[in-house]
C-alpha atoms as a PDB file:
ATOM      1  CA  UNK A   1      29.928  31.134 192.040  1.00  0.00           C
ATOM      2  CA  UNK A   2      33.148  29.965 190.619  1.00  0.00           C
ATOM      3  CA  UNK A   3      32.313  27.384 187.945  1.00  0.00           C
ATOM      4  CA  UNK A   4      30.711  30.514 186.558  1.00  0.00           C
ATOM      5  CA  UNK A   5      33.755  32.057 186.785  1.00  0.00           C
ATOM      6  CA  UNK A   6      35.314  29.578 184.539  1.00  0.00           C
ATOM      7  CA  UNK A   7      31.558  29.358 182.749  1.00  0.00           C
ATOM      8  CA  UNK A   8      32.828  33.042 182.213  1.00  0.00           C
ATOM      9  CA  UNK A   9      36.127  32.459 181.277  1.00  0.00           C
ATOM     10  CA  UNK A  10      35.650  29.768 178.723  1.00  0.00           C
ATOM     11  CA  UNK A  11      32.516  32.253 177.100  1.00  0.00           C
ATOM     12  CA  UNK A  12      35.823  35.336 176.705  1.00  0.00           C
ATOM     13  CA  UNK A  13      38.015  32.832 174.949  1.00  0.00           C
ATOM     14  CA  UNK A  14      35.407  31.178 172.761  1.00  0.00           C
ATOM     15  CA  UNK A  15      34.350  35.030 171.661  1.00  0.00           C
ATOM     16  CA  UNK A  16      38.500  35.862 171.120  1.00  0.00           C
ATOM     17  CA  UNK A  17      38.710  32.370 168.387  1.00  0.00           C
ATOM     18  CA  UNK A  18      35.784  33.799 167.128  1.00  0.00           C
ATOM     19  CA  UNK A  19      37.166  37.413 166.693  1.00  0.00           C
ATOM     20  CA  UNK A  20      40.096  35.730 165.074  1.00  0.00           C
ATOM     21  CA  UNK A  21      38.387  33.825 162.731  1.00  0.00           C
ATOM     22  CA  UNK A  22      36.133  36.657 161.737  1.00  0.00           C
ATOM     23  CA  UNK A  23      38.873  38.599 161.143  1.00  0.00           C
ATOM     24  CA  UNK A  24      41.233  35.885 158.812  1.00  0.00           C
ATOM     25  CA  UNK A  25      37.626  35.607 156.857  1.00  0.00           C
ATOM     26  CA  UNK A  26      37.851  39.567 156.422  1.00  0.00           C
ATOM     27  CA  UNK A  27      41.453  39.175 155.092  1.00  0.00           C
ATOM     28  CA  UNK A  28      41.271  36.509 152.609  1.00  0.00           C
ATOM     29  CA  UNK A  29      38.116  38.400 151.204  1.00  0.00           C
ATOM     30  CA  UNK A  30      40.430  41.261 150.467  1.00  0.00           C
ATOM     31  CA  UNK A  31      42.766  39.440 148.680  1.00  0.00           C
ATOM     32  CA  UNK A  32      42.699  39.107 145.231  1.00  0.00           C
ATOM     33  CA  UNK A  33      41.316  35.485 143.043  1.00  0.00           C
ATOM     34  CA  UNK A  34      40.228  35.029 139.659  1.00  0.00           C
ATOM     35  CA  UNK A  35      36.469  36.500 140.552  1.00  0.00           C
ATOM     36  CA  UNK A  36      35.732  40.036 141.156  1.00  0.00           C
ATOM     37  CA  UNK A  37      34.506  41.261 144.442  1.00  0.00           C
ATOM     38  CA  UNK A  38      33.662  43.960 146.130  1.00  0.00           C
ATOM     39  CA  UNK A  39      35.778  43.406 149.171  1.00  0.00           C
ATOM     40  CA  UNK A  40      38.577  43.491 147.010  1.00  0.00           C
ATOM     41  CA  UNK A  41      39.123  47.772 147.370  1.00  0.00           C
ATOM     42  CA  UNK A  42      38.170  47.435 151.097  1.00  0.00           C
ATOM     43  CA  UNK A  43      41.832  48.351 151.686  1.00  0.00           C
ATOM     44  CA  UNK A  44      42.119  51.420 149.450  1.00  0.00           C
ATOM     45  CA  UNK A  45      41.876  54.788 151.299  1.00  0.00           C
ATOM     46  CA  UNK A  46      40.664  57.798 149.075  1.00  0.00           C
ATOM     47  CA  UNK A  47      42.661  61.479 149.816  1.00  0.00           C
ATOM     48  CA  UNK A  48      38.701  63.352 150.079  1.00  0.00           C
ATOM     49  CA  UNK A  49      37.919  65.986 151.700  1.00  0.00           C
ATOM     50  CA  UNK A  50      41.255  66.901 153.663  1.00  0.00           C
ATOM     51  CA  UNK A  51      41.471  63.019 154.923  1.00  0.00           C
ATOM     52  CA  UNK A  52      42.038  59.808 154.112  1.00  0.00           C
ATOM     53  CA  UNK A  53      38.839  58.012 153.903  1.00  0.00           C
ATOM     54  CA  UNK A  54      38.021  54.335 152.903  1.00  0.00           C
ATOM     55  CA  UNK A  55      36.648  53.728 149.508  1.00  0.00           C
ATOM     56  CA  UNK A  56      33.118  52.639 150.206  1.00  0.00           C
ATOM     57  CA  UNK A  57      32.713  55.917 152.467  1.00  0.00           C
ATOM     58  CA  UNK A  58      32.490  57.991 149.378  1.00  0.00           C
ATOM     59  CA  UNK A  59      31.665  55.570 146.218  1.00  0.00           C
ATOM     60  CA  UNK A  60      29.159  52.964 145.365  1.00  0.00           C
ATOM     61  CA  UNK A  61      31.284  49.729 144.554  1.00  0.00           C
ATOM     62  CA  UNK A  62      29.681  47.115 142.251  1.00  0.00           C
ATOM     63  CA  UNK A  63      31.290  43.667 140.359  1.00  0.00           C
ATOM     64  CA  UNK A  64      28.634  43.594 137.435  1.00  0.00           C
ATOM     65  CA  UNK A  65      30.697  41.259 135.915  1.00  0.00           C
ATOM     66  CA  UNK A  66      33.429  38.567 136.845  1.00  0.00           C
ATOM     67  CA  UNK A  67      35.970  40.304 135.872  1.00  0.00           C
ATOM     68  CA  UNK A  68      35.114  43.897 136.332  1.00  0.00           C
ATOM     69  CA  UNK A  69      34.550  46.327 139.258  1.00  0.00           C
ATOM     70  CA  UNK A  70      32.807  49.858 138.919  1.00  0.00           C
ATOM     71  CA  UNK A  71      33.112  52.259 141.186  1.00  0.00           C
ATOM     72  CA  UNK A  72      30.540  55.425 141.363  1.00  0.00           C
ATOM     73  CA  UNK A  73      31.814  58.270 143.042  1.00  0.00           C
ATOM     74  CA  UNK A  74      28.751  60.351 145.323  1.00  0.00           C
ATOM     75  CA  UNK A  75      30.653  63.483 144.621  1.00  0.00           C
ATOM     76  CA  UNK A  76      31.626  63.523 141.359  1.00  0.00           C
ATOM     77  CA  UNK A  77      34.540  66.193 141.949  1.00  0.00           C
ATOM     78  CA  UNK A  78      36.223  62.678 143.303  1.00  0.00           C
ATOM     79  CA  UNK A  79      36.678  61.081 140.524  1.00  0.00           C
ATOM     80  CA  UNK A  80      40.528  61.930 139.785  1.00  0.00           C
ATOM     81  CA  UNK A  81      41.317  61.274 143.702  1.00  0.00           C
ATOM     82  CA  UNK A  82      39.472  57.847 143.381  1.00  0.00           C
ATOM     83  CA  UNK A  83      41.215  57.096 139.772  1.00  0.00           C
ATOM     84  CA  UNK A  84      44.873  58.024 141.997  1.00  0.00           C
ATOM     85  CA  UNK A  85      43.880  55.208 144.980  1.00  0.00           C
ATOM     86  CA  UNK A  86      43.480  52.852 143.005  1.00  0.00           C
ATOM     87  CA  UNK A  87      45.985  53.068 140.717  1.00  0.00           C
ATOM     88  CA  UNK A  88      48.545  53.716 143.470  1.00  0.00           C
ATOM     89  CA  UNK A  89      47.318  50.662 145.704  1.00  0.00           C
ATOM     90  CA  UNK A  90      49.250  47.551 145.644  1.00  0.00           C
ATOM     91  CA  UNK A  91      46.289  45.325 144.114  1.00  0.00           C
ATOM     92  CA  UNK A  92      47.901  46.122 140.391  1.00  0.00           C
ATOM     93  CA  UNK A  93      44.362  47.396 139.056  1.00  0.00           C
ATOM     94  CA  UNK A  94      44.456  50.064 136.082  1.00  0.00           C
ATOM     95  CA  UNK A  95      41.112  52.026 136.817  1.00  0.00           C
ATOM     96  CA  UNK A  96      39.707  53.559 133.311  1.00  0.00           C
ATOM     97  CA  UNK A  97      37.568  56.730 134.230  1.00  0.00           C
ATOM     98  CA  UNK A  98      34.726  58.053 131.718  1.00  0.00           C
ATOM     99  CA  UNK A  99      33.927  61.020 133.540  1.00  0.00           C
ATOM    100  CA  UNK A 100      30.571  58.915 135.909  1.00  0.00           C
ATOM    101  CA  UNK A 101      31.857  55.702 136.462  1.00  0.00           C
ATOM    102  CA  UNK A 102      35.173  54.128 137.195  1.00  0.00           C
ATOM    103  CA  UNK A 103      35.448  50.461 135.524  1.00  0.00           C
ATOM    104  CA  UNK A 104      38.524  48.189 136.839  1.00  0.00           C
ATOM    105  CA  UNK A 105      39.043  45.786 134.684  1.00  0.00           C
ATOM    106  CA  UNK A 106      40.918  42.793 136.782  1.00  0.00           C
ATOM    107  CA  UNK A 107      43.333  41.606 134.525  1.00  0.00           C
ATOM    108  CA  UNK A 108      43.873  37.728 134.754  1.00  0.00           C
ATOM    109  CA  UNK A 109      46.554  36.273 137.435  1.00  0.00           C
ATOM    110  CA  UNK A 110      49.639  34.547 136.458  1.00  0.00           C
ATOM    111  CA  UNK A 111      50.817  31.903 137.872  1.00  0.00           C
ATOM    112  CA  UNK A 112      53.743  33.811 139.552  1.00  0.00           C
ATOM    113  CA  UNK A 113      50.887  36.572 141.170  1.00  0.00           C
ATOM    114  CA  UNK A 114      49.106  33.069 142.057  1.00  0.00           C
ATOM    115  CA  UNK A 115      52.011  32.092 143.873  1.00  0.00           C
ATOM    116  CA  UNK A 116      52.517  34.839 145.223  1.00  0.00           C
ATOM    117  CA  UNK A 117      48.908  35.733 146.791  1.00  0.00           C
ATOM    118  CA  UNK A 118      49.077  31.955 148.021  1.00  0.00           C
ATOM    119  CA  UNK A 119      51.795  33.060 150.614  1.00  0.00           C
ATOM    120  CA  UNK A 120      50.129  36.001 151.266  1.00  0.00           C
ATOM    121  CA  UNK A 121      47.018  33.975 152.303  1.00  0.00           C
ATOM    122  CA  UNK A 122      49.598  31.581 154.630  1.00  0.00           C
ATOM    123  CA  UNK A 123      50.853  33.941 156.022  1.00  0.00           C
ATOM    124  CA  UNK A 124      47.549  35.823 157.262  1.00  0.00           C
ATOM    125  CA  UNK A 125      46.123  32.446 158.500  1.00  0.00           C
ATOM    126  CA  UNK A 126      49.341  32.128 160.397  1.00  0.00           C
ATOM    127  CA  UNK A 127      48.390  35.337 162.278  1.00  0.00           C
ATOM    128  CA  UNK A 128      44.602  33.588 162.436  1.00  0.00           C
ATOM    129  CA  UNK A 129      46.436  30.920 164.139  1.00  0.00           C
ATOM    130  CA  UNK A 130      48.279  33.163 166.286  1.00  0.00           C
ATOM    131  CA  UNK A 131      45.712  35.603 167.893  1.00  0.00           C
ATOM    132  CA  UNK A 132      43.253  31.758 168.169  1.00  0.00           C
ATOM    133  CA  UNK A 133      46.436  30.348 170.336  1.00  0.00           C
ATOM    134  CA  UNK A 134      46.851  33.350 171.978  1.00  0.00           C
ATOM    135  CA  UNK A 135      43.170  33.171 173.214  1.00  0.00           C
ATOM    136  CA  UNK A 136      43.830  29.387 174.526  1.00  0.00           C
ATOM    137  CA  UNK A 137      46.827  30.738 176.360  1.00  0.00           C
ATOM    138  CA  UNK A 138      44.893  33.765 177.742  1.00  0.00           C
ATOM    139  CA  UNK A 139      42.338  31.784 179.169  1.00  0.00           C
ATOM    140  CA  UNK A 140      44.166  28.424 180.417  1.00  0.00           C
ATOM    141  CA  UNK A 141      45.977  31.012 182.669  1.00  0.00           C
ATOM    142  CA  UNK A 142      43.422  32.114 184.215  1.00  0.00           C
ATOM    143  CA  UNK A 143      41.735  29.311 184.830  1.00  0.00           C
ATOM    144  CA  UNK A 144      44.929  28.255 186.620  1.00  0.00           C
ATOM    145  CA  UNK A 145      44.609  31.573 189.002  1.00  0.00           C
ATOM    146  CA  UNK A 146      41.005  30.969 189.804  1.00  0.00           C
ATOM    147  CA  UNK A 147      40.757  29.943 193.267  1.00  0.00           C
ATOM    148  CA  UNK A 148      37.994  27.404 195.405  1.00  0.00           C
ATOM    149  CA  UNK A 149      37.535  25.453 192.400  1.00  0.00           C
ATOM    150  CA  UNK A 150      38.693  21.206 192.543  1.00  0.00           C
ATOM    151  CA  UNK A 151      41.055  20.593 189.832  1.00  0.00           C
ATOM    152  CA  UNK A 152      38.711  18.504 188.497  1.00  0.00           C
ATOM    153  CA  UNK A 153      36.888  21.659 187.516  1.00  0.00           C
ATOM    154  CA  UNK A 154      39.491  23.236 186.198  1.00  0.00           C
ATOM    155  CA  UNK A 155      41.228  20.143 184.041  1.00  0.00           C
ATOM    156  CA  UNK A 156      37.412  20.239 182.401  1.00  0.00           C
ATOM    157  CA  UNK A 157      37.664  23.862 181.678  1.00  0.00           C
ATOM    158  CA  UNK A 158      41.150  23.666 180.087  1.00  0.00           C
ATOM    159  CA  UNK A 159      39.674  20.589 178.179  1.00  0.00           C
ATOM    160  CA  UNK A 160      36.512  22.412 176.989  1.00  0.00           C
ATOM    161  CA  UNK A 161      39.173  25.816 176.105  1.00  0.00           C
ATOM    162  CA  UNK A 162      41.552  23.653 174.145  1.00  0.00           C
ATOM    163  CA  UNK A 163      38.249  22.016 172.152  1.00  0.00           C
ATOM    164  CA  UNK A 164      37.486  25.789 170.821  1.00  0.00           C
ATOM    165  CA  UNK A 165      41.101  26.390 170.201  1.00  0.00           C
ATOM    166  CA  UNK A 166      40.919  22.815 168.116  1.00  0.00           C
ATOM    167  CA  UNK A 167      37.665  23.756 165.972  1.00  0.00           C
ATOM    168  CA  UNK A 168      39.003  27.391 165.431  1.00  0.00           C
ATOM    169  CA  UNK A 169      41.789  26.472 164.344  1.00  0.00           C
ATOM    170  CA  UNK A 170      40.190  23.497 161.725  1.00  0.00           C
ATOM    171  CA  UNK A 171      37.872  26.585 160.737  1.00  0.00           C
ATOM    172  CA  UNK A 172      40.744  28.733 159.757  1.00  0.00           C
ATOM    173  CA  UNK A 173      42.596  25.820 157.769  1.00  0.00           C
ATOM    174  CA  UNK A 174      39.643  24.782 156.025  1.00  0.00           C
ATOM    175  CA  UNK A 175      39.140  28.735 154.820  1.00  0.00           C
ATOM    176  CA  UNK A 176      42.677  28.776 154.090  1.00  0.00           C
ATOM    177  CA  UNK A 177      42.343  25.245 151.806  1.00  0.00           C
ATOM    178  CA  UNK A 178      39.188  26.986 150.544  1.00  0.00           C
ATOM    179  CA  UNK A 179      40.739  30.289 149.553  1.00  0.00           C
ATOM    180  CA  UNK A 180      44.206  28.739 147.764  1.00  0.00           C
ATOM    181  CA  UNK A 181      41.912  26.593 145.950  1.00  0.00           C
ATOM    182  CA  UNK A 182      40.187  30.287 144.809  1.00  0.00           C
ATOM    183  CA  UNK A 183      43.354  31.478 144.117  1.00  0.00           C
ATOM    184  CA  UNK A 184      44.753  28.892 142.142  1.00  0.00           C
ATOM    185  CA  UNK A 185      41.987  27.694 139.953  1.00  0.00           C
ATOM    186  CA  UNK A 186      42.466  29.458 136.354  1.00  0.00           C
END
């Protein structure tokens, strides 16, 4: 009854490093490299019909090229309020609108920008880090609470949590070295 406790216990942190993870991989896909992608406008929120609504809730988003995004508004009347998020969000995109399709060029990064996105990309694996430690934590004290269990038991179950702290954490620096790479190859 209780090693399935800790069984338990050990299956809630394991899904928390994953929810981390996940989430770091969803953040460094939004940020900005020398290849266009569609993930890139996730962030931008469109003023349509009296709310703010994500992007790809009312346009099609496509990279055709490497370089260059589209965007195809469903409701055409859109198509000024879609031009205004995008120019106004902080990815420095200049949308060009011919009246169906929006085309965003991505202009090439300089070395500065690179730099710049680089810490960017630190600093949200830093918060991977964080929420994956957090989960360790989380879970080590509770296996200390649980009660009729031999210590035995419960110095394997810290072992086995700090294992999936150890590989989620090598999975977020091995995104991270995967993602400056991105960044900084011209």
């Amino acid at each position: 009854m209780t090693i399935e406790l800790l069984q338990d216990i050990e299956k809630l942190a394991r899904e928390a490093m994953h929810k981390a993870t996940e989430n770091t991989r969803r953040e460094f896909a939004t940020i900005r490299s020398g290849k266009a992608t569609t993930s890139l406008l996730d962030t931008v929120r469109v003023d349509a019909y009296g709310q703010h609504m994500p992007l790809n809730q009312v346009a099609t988003v496509s990279a055709p090229e490497p370089r260059l995004l589209t965007v195809q508004p469903w409701d055409k009347s859109l198509t000024q309020a879609i031009e205004k998020a995008l120019q106004s969000s902080d990815l420095g995109l200049n949308p060009a609108n011919d009246g169906t399709i929006i085309r965003v060029p991505l202009p090439p990064l300089n070395e500065e920008r690179r730099k710049e996105l680089v810490r960017v990309v630190h600093k949200l694996a830093e918060e991977g880090r964080i929420g994956i430690r957090h989960a360790r934590t989380d879970a080590i004290a509770k296996v200390k609470k649980v009660e009729h269990v031999s210590d035995d038991d419960k110095r394997r179950a810290d072992k086995d949590v700090q294992k999936l702290h150890d590989d989620a954490i090598h999975e977020v620096e091995e995104l991270l070295k995967a993602k400056e790479q991105e960044i900084m190859e011209v």
